[in-house]
N, C-alpha and C. Protein backbone atom coordinates (compact mmCIF):
# COMPACT_ATOMS: atom_id res chain seq x y z
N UNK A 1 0.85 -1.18 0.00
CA UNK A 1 0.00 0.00 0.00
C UNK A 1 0.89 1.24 0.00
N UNK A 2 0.58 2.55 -0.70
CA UNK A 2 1.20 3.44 -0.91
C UNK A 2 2.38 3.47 -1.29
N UNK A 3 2.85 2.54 -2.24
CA UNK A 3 4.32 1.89 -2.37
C UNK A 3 4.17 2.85 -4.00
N UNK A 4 5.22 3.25 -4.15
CA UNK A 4 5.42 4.01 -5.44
C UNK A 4 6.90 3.19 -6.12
N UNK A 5 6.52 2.63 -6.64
CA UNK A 5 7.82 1.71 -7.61
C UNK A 5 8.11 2.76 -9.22
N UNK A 6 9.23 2.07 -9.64
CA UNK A 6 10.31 3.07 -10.49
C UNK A 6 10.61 1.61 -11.61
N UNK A 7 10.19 2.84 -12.82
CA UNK A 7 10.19 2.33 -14.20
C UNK A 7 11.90 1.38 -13.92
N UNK A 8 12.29 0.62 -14.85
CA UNK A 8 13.62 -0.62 -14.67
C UNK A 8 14.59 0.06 -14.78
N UNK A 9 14.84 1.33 -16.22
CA UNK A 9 15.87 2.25 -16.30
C UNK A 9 16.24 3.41 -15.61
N UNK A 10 15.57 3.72 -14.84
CA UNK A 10 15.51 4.97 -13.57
C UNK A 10 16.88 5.28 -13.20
N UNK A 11 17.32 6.15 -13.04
CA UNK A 11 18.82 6.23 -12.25
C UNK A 11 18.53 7.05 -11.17
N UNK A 12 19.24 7.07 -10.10
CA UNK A 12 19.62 7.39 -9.12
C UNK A 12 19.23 8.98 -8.94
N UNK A 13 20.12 9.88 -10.21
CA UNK A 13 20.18 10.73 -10.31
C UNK A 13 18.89 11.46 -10.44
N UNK A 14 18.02 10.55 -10.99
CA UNK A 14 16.88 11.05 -11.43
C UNK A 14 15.64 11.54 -10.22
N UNK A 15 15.96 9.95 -9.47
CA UNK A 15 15.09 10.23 -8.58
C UNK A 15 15.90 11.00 -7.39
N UNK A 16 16.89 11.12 -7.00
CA UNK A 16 17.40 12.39 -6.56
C UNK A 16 17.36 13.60 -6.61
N UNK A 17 17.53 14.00 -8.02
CA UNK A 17 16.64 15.43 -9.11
C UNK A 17 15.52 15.63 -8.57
N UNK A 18 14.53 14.27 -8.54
CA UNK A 18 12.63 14.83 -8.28
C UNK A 18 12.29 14.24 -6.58
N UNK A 19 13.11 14.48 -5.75
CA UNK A 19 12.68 13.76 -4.53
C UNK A 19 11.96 14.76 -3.65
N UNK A 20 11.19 16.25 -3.71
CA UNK A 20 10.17 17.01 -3.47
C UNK A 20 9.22 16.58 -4.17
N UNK A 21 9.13 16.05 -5.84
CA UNK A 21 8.10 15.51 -6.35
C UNK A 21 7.44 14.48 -5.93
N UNK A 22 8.65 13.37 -5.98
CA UNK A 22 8.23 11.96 -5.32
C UNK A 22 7.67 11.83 -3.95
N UNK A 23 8.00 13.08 -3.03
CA UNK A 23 7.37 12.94 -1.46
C UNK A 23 5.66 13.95 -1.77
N UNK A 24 5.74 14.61 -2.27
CA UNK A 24 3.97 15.34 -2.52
C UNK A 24 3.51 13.87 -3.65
N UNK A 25 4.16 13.35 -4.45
CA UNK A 25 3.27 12.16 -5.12
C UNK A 25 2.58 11.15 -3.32
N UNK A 26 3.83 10.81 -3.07
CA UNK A 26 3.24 9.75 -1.51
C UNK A 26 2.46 10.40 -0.65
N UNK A 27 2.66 11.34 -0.43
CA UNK A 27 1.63 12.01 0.43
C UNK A 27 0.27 12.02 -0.11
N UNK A 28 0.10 12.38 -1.04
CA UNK A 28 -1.21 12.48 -1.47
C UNK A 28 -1.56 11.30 -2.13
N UNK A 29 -0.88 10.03 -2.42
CA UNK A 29 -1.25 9.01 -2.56
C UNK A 29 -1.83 8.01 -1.33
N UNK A 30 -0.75 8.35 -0.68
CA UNK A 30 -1.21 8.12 1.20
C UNK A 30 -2.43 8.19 1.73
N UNK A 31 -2.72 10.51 1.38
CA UNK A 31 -3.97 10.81 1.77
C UNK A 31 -5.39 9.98 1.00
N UNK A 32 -5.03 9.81 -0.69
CA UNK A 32 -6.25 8.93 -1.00
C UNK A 32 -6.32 7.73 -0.44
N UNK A 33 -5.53 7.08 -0.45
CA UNK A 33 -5.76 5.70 -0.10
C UNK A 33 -6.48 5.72 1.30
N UNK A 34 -5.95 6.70 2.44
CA UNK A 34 -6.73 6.74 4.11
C UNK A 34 -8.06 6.94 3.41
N UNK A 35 -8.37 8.19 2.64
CA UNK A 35 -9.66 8.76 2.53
C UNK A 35 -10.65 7.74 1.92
N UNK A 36 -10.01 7.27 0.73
CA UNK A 36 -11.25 5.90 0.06
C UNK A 36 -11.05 4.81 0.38
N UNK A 37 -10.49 4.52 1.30
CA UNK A 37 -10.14 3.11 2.12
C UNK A 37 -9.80 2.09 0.93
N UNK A 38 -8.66 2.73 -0.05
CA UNK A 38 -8.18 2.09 -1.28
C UNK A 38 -6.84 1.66 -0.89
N UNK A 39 -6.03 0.71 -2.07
CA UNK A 39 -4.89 0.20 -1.70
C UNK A 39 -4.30 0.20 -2.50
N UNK A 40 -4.21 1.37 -3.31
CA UNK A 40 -3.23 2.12 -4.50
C UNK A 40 -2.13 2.37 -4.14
N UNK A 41 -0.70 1.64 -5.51
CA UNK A 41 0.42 1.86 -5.52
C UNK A 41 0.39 2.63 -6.77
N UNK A 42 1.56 3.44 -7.06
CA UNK A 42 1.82 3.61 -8.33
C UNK A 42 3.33 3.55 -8.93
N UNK A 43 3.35 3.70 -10.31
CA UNK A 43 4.53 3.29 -10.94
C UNK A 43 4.90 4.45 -11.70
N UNK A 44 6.07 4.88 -11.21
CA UNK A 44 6.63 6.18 -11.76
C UNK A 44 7.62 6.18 -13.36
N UNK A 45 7.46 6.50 -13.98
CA UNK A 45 8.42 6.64 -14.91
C UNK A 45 8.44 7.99 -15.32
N UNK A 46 10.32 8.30 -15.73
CA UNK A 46 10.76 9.83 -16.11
C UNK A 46 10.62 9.86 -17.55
N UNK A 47 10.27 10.89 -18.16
CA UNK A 47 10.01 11.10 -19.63
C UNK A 47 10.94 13.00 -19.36
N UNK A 48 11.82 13.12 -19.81
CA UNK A 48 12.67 14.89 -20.57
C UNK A 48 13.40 14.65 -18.59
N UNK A 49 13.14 13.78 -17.95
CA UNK A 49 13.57 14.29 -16.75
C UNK A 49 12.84 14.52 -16.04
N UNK A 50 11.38 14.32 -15.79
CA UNK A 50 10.32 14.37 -14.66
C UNK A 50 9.25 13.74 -14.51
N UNK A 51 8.87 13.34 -13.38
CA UNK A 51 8.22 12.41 -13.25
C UNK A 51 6.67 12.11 -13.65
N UNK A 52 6.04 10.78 -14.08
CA UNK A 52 4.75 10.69 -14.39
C UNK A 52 4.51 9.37 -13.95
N UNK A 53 3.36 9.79 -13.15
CA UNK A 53 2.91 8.58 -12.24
C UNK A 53 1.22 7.57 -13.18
N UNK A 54 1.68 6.51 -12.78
CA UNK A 54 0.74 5.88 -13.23
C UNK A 54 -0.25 4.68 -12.29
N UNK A 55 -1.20 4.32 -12.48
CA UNK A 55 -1.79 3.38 -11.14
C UNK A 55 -1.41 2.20 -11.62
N UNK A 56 -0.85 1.72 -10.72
CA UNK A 56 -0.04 0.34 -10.90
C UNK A 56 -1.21 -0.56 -10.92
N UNK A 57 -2.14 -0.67 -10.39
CA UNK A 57 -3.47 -1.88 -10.53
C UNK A 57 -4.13 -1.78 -11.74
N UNK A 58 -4.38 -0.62 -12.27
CA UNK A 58 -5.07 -0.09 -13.15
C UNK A 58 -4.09 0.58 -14.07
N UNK A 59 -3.55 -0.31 -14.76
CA UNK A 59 -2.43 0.35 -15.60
C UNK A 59 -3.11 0.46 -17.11
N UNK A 60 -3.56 1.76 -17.73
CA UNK A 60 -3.46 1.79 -18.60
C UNK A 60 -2.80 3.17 -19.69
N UNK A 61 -2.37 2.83 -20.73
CA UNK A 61 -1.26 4.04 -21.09
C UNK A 61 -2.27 4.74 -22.49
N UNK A 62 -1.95 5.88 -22.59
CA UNK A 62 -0.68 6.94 -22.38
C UNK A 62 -0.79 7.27 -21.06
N UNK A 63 -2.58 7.37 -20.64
CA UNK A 63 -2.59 8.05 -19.51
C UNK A 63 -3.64 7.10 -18.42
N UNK A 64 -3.51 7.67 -17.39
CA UNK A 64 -4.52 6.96 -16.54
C UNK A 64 -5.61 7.99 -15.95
N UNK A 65 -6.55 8.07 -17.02
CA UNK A 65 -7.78 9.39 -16.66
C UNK A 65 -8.52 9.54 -15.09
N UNK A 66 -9.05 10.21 -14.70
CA UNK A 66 -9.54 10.15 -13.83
C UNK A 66 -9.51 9.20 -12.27
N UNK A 67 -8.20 9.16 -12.41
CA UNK A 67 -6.96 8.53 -11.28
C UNK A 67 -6.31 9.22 -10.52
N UNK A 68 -6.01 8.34 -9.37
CA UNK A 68 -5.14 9.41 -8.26
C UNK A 68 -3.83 9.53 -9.00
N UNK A 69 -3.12 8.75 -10.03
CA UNK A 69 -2.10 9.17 -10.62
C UNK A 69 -2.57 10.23 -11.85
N UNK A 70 -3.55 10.35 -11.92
CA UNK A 70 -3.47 11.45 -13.33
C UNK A 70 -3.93 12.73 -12.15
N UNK A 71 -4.21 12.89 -11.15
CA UNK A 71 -4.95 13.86 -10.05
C UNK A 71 -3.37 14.29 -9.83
N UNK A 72 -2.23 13.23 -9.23
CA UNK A 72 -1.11 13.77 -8.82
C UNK A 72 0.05 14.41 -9.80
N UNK A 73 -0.29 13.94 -11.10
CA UNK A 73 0.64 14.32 -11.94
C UNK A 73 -0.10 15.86 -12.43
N UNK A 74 -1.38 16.36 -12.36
CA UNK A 74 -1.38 17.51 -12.33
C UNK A 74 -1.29 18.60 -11.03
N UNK A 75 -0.87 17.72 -10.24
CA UNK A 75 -0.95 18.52 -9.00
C UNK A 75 0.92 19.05 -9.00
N UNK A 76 1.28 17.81 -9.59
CA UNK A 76 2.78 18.31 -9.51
C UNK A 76 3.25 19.49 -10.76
N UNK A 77 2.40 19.36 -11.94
CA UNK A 77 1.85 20.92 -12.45
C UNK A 77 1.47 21.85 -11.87
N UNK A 78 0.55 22.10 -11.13
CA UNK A 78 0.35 22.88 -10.41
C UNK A 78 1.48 23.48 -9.65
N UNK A 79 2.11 22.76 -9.02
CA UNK A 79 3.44 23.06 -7.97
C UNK A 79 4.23 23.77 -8.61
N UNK A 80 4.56 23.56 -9.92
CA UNK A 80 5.68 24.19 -10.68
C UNK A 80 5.04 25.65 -11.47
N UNK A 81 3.66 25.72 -11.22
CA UNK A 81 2.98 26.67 -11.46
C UNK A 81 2.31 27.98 -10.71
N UNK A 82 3.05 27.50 -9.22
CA UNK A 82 1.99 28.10 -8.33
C UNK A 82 1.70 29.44 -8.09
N UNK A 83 2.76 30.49 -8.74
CA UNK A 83 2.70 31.60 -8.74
C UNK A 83 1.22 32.24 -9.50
N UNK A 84 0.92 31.15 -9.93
CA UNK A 84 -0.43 31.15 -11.07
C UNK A 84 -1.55 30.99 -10.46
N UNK A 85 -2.50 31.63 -10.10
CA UNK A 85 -3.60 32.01 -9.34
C UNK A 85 -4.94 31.04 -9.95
N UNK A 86 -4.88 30.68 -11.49
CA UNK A 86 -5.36 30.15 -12.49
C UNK A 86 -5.81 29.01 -11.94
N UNK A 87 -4.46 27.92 -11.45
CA UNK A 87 -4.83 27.12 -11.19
C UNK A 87 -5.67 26.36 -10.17
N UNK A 88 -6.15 27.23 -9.13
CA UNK A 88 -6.89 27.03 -8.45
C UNK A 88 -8.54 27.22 -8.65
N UNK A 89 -8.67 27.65 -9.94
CA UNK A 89 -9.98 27.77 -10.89
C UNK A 89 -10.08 26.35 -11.28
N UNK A 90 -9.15 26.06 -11.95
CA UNK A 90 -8.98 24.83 -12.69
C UNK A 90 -9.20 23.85 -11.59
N UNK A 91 -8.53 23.79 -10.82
CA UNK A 91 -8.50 22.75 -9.95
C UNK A 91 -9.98 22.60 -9.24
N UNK A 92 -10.70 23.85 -8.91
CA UNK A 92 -12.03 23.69 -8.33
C UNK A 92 -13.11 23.29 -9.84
N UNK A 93 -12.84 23.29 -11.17
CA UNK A 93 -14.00 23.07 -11.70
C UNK A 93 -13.50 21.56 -12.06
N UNK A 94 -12.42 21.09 -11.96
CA UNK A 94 -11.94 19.37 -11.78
C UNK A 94 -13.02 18.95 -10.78
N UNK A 95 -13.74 19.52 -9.21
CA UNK A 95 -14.42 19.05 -8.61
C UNK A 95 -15.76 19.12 -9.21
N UNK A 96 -15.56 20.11 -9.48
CA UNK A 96 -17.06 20.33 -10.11
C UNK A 96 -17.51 19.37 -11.62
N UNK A 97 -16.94 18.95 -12.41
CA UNK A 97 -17.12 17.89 -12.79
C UNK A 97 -17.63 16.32 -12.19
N UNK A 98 -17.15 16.39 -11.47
CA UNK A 98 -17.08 15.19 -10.24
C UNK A 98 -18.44 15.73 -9.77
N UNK A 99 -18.82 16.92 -9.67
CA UNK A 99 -19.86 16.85 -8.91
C UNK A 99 -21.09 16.84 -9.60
N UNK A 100 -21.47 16.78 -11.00
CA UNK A 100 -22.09 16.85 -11.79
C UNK A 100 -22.88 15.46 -11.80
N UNK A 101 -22.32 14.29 -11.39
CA UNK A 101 -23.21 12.95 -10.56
C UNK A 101 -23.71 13.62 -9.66
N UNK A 102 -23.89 13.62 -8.68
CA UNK A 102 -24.67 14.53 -7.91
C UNK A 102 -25.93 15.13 -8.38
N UNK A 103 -25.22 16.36 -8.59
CA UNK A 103 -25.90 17.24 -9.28
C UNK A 103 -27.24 17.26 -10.07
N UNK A 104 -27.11 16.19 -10.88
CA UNK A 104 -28.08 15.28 -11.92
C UNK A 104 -29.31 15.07 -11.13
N UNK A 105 -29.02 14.49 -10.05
CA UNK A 105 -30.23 14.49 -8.94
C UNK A 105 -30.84 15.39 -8.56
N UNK A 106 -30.21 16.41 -8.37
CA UNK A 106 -31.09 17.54 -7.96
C UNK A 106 -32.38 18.34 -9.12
N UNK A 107 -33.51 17.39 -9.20
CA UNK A 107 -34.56 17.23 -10.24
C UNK A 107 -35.72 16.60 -9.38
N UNK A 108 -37.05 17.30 -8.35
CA UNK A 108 -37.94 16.72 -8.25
C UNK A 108 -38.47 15.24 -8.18
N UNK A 109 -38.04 15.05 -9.96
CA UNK A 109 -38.41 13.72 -10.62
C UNK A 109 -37.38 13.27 -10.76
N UNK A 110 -36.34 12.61 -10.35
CA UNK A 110 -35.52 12.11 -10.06
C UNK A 110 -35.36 11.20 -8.72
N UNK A 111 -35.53 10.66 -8.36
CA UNK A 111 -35.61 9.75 -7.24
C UNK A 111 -34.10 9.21 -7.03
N UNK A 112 -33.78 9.70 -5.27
CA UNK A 112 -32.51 9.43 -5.10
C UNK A 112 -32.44 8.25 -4.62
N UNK A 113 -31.48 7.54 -5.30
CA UNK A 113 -31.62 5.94 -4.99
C UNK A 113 -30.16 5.65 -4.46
N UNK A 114 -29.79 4.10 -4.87
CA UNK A 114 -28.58 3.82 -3.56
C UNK A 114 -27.56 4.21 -4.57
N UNK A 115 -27.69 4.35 -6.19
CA UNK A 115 -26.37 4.93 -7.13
C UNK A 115 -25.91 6.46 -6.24
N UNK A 116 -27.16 6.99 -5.95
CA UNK A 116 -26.55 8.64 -5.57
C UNK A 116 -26.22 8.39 -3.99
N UNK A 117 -26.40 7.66 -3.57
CA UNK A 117 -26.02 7.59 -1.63
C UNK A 117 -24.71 6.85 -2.33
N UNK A 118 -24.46 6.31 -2.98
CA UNK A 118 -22.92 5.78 -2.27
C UNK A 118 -22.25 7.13 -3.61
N UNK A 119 -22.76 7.66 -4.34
CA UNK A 119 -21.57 8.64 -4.99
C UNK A 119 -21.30 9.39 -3.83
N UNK A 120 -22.58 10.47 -3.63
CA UNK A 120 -22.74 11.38 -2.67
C UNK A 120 -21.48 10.60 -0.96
N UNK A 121 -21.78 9.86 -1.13
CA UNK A 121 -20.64 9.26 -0.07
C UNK A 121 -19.06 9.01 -0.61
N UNK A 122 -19.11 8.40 -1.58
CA UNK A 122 -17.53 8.74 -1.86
C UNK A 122 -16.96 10.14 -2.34
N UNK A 123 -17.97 10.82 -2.86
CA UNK A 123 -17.41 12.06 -2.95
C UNK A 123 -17.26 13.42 -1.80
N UNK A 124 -17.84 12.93 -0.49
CA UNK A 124 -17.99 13.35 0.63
C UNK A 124 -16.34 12.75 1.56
N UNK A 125 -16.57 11.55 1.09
CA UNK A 125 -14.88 11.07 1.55
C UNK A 125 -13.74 11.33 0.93
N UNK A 126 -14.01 12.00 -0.17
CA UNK A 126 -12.68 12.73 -1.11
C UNK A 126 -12.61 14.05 -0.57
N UNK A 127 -13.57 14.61 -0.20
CA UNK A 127 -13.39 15.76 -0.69
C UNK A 127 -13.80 16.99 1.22
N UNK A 128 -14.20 15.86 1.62
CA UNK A 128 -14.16 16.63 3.05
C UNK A 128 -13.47 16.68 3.91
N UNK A 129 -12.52 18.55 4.39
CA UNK A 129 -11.96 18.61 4.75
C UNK A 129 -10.54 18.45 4.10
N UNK A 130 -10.26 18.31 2.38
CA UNK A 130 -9.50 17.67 2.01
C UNK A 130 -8.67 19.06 1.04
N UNK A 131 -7.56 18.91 0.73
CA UNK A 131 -6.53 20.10 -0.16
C UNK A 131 -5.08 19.26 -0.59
N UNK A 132 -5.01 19.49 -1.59
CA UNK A 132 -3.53 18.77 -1.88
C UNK A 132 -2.84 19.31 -1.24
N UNK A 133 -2.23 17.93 -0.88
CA UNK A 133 -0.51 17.92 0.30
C UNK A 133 0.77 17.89 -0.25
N UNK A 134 1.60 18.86 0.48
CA UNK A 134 3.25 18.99 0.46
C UNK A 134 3.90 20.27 -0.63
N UNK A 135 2.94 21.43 -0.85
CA UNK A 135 2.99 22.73 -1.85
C UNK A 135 2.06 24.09 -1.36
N UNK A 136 1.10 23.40 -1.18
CA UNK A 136 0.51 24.46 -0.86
C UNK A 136 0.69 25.26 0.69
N UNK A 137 0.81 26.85 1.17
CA UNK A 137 0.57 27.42 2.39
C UNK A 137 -0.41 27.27 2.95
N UNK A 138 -0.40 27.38 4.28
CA UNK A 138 -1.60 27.27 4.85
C UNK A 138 -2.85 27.72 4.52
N UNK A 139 -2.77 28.76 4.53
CA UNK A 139 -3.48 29.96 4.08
C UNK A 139 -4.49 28.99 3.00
N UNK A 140 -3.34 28.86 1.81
CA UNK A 140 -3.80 28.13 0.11
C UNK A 140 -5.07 26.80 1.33
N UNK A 141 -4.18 25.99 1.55
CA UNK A 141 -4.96 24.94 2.17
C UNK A 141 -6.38 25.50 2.97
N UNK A 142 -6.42 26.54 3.57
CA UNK A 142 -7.51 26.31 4.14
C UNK A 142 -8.45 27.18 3.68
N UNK A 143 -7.69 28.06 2.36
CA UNK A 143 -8.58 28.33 1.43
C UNK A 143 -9.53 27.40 0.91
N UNK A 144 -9.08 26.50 0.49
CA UNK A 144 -9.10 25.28 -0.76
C UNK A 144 -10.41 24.49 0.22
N UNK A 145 -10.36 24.02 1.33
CA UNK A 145 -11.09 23.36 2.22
C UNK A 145 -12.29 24.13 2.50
N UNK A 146 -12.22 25.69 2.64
CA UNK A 146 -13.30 26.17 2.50
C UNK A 146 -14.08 26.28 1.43
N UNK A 147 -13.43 26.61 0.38
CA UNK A 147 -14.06 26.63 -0.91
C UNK A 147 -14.82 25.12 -1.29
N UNK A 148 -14.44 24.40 -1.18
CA UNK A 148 -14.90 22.78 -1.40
C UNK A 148 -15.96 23.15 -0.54
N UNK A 149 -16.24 23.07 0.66
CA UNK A 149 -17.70 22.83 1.85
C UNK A 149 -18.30 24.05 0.98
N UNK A 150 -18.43 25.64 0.69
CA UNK A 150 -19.06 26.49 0.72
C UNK A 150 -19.68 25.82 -0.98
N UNK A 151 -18.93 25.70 -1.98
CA UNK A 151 -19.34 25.14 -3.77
C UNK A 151 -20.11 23.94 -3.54
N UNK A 152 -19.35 22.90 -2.79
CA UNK A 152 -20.12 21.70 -3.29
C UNK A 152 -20.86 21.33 -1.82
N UNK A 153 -19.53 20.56 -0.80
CA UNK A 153 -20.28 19.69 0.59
C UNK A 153 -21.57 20.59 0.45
N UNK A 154 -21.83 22.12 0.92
CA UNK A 154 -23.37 22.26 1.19
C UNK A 154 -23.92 22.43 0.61
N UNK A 155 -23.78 21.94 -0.53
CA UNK A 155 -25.65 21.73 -1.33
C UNK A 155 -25.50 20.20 -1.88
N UNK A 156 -24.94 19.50 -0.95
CA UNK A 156 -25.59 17.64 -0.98
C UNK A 156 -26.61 17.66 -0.04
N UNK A 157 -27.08 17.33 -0.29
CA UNK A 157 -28.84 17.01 0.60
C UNK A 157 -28.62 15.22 1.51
């Protein structure tokens, strides 16, 4: 669990070069796995010299969509971006996608059944109380935690 393994040709140097990357990849691989009571590893390989993570259970290439490795490999964008105010737009309408299951329900005629209690529940366990770890200031973080409860947590019913 939370084990991050390295493509066969990897050198030393490399992962030496990205070892701030590689500790915000575990951390926040860490944090998903506590939060969805999952048992995700992933498998790193360097492409120009930096790292791209992939879900080792669920391996599929170029990319792994809508994964805690495709979540961390833009988060480690983000990091190298952060002077960029932008990305914290971006990053909140990434939830808001996600929240668009949800959402769908909120229709009279729609009858909430056990598909929307267990989304509405895993997306309550992603996302409550929650901010990417090992980049952001406090401040950023408890921005980010508020913004999540005030957009989405309060208007799940």
């Amino acid at each position: 669990m939370n084990i991050i393994s390295f493509d066969k040709d990897v050198s030393q140097e490399a992962i030496a070069e990205n070892v701030d990357s590689l500790r915000i990849a575990q951390l926040n691989l860490a944090d998903f796995n506590k939060r969805m009571s999952k048992d995700y590893d992933l498998i790193c390989k360097f492409a120009n010299g930096n790292p791209r993570f992939f879900l080792k259970q669920e391996l599929r290439y170029p990319e792994n969509t809508n994964t805690i490795a495709s979540q961390i490999n833009w988060l480690l964008m983000w990091k190298k971006e952060l002077h960029d105010r932008a990305y914290f737009k971006i990053f909140f309408n990434d939830i808001e996608r996600e929240f668009e299951k949800i959402n769908r329900y909120n229709n009279p005629y729609i009858q909430k059944d056990n598909v929307y209690q267990k989304v509405v529940e895993n997306f309550k366990k992603k996302y409550t109380d929650y901010a990417p770890l090992g980049f952001l200031s406090g401040d950023d973080e408890i921005y980010i935690k508020t913004e999540i409860d005030k957009k989405f947590l309060q208007r799940i019913s």
